[in-house]
Protein backbone atom coordinates (compact mmCIF):
# COMPACT_ATOMS: atom_id res chain seq x y z
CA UNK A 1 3.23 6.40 -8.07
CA UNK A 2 5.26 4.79 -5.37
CA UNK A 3 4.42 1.67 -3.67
CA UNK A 4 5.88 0.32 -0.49
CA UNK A 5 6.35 -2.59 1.51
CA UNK A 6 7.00 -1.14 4.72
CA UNK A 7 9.24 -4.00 6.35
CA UNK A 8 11.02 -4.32 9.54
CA UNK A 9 9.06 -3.01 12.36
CA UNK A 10 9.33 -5.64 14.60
CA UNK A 11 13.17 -6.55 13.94
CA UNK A 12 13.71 -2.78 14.69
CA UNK A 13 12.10 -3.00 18.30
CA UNK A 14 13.20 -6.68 18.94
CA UNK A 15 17.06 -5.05 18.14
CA UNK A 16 16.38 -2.45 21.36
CA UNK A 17 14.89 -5.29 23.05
CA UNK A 18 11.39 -4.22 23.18
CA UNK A 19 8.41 -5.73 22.26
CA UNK A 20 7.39 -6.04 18.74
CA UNK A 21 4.47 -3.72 19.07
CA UNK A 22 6.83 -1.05 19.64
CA UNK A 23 8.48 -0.96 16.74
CA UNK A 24 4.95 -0.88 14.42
CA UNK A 25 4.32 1.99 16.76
CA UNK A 26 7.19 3.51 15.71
CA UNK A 27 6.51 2.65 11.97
CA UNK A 28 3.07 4.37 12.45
CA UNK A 29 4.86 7.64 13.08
CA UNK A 30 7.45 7.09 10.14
CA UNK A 31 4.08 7.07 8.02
CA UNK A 32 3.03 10.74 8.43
CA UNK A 33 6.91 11.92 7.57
CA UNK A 34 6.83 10.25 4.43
CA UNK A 35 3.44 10.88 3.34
CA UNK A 36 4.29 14.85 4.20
CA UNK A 37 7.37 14.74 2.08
CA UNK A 38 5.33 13.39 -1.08
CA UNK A 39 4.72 16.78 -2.62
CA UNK A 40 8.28 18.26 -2.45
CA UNK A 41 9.62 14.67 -3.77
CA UNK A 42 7.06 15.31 -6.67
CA UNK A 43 4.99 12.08 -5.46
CA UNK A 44 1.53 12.40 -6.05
CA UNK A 45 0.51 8.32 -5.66
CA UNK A 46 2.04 6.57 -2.14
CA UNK A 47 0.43 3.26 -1.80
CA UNK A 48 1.86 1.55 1.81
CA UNK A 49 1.07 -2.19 2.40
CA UNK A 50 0.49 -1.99 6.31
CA UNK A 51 -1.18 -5.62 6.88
CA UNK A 52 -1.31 -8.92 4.31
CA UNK A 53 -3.47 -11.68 3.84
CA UNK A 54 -0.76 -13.57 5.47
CA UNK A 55 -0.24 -11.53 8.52
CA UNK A 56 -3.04 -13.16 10.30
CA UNK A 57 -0.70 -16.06 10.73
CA UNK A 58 0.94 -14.18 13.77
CA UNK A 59 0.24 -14.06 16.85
CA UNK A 60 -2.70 -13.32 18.41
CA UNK A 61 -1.50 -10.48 20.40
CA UNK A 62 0.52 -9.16 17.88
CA UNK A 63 -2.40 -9.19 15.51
CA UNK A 64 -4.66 -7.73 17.83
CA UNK A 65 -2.52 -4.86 18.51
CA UNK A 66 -1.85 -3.85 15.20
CA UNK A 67 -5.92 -3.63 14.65
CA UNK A 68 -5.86 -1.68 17.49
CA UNK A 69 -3.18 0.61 16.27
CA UNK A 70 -4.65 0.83 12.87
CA UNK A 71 -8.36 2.21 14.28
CA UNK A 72 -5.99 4.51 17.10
CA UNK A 73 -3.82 5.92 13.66
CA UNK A 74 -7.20 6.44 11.69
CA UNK A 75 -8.45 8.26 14.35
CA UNK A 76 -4.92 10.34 15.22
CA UNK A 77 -4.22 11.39 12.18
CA UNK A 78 -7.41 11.97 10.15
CA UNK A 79 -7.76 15.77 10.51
CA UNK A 80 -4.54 16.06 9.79
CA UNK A 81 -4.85 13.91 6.47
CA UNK A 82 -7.57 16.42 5.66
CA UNK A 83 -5.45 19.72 6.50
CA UNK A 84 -2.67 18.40 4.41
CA UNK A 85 -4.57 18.11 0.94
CA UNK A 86 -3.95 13.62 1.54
CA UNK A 87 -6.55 12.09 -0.11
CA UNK A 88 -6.79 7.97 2.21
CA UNK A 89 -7.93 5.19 0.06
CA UNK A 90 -8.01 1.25 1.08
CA UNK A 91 -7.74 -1.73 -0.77
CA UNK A 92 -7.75 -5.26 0.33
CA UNK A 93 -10.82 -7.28 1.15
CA UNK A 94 -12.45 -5.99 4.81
CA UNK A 95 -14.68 -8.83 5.45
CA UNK A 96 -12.38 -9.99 7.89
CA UNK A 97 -11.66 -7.24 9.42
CA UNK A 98 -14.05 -5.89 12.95
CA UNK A 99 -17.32 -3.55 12.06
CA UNK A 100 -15.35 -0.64 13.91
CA UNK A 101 -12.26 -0.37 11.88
CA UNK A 102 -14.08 -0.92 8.63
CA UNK A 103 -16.11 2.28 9.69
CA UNK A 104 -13.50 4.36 10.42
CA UNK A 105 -12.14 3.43 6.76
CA UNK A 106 -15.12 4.27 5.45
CA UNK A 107 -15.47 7.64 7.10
CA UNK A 108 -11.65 8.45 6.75
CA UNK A 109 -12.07 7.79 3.07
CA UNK A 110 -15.03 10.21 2.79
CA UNK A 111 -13.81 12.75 4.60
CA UNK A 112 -10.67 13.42 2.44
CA UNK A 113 -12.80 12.45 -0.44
CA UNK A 114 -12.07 15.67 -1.79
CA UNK A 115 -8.36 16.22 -1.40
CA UNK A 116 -6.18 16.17 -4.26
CA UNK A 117 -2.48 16.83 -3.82
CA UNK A 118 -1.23 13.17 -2.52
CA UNK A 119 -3.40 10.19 -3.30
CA UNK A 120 -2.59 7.69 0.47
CA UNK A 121 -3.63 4.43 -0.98
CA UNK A 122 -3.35 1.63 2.47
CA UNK A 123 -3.61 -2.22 1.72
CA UNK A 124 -5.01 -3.16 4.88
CA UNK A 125 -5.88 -7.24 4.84
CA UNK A 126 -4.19 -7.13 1.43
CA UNK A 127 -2.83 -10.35 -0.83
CA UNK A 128 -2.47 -10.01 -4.61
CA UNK A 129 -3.68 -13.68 -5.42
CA UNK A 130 -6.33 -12.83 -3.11
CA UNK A 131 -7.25 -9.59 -5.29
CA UNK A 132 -6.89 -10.76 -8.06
CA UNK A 133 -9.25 -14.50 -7.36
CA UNK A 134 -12.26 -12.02 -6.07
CA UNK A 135 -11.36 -9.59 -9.34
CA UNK A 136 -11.85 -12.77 -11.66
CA UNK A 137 -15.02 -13.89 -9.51
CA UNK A 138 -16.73 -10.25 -10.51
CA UNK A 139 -15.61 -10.28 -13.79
CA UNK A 140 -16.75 -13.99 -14.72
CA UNK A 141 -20.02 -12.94 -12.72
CA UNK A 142 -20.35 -10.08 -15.17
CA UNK A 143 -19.67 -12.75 -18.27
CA UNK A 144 -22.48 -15.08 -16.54
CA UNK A 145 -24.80 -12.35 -16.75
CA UNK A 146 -24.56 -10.88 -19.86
CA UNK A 147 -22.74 -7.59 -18.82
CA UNK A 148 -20.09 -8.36 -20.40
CA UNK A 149 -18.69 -10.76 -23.45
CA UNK A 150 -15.81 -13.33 -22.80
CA UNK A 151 -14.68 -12.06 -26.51
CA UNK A 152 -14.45 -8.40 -24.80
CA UNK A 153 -12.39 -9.61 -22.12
CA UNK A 154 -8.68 -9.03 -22.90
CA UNK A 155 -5.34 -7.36 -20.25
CA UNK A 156 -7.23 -4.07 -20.12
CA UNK A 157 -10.05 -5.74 -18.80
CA UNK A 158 -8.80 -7.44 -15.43
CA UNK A 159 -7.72 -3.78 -13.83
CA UNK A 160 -11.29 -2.40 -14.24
CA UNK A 161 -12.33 -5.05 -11.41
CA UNK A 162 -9.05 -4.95 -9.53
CA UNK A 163 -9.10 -3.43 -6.02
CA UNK A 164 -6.67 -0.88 -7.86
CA UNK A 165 -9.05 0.48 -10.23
CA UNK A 166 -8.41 4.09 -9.04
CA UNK A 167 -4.93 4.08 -9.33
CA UNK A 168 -2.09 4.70 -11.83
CA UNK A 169 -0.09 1.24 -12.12
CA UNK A 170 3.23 1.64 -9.77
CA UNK A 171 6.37 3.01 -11.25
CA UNK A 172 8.55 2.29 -8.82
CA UNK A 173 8.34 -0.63 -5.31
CA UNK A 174 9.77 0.02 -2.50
CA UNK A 175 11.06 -2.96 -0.18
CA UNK A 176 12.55 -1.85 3.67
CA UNK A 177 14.78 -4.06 5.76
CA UNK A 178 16.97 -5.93 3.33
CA UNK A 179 14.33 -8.67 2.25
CA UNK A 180 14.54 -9.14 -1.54
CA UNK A 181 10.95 -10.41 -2.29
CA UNK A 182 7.44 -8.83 -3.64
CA UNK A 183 5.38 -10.56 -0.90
CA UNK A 184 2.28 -11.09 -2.87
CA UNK A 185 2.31 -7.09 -3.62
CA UNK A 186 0.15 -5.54 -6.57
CA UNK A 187 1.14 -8.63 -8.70
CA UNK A 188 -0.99 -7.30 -11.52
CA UNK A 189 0.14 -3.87 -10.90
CA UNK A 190 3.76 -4.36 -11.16
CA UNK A 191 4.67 -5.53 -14.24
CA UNK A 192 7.01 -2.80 -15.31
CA UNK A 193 7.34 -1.17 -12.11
CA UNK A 194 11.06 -0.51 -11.27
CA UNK A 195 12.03 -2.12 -7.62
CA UNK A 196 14.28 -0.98 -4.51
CA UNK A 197 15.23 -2.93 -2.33
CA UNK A 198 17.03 -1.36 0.38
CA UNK A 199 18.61 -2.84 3.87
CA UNK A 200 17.21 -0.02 5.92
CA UNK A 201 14.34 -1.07 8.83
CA UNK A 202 10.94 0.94 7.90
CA UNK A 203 11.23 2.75 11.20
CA UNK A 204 14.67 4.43 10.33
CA UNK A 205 13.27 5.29 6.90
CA UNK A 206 13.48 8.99 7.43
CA UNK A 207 12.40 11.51 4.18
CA UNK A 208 16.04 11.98 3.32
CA UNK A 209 16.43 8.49 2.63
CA UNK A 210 12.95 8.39 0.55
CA UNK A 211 14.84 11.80 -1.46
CA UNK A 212 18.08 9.56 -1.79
CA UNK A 213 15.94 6.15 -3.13
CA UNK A 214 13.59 8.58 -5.83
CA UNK A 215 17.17 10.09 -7.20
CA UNK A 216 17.95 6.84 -7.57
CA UNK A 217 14.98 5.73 -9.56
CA UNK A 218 14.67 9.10 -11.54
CA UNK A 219 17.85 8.07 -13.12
CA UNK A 220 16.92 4.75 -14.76
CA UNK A 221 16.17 4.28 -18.29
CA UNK A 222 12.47 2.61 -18.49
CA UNK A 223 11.84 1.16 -21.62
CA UNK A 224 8.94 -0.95 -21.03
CA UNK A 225 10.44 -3.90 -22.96
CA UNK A 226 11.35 -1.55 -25.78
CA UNK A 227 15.04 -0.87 -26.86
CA UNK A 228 17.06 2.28 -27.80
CA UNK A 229 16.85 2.92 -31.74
């Protein structure tokens, strides 16, 4: 399971002097490559974090576009999602988000309901505080009704309610464009995931850098707080 935060869109257009839309334009495209190359890199979990609690600080216009290109890349590349065995998830609370992009989720994420070789998980409106505060509200919900017993509750407990459920935690996180920081990422998730950051701009991140990063990672020792005998 690889997770990443796909950073460095708009410092890629603003460095060819074109607007900032440009460059998650560009990003958008970098998507399919890397989702395609999942198989051969033996990558069966990609979860991409395309839009954060906190993005809605930006600007208006910048925000509105990327909605726009987010129901415009639903709608692109859906049959091809299907064709290619991907299998589109998304996490991240959508009450926020407009009625017409929350239906295209929904209908993208029934239509490759039945696809199994690469599992596309997209945080879309995505903050791990935030997932985790509205995993804690349904859990102590469950407590206040009975359903469940705070003596039952215990670290296997929390991930049942997380947005996550689905998923294998991540073994390794992925960081574009030279920022060394999580970002409020699958906070839960990530406990003894392995991290990368890397200085390259998510636009340039072409498959044969993805192949160079996974060597990379497939060559660490994880001992998941254990030591060598």
């Amino acid at each position: 399971h690889v997770a990443i935060i796909m950073d460095g869109n708009g410092r890629w257009a603003q460095m060819r002097g074109r607007p900032r839309l440009m460059g998650h334009h560009a990003g958008a495209r970098r998507v399919r490559e890397i989702v395609e190359a999942c198989p051969d890199q033996g990558v069966k979990y990609l979860t991409i974090f395309a839009f954060s609690t906190e993005n809605w600080k930006r600007t208006q216009t910048e925000v509105a576009g990327l909605m726009k290109l987010f129901r415009r890349y639903i709608q692109r590349e859906a049959r091809n999602l299907l064709a290619n065995g991907v299998r589109v998830r998304f996490i991240g609370d959508r009450v926020r988000l407009d009625d017409k992009l929350v239906c295209l989720m929904d209908e993208l994420e029934l239509l490759t309901s039945q696809n199994e070789l690469v599992h596309l998980t997209v945080a879309l409106n995505y903050g791990g505080r935030d997932e985790v505060t509205r995993a804690t509200q349904r859990l102590a919900h469950d407590v206040g009704t009975g359903k469940l017993s705070p003596a039952d509750v215990g670290d296997e407990t929390l991930p049942k309610y997380l947005d996550t459920y689905f998923l294998p935690d991540p073994d390794l996180v992925i960081r574009t464009s030279g920022e060394a920081r999580i970002s409020n990422f699958l906070l839960w998730q990530s406990a003894y995931a392995e991290y990368e950051f890397i200085d390259t701009l998510w636009p340039d991140f072409t498959p044969f850098v993805f192949a160079k990063v996974l060597s990379g990672f497939k060559a660490r020792d994880r001992r998941f707080g254990a030591v060598q005998a």
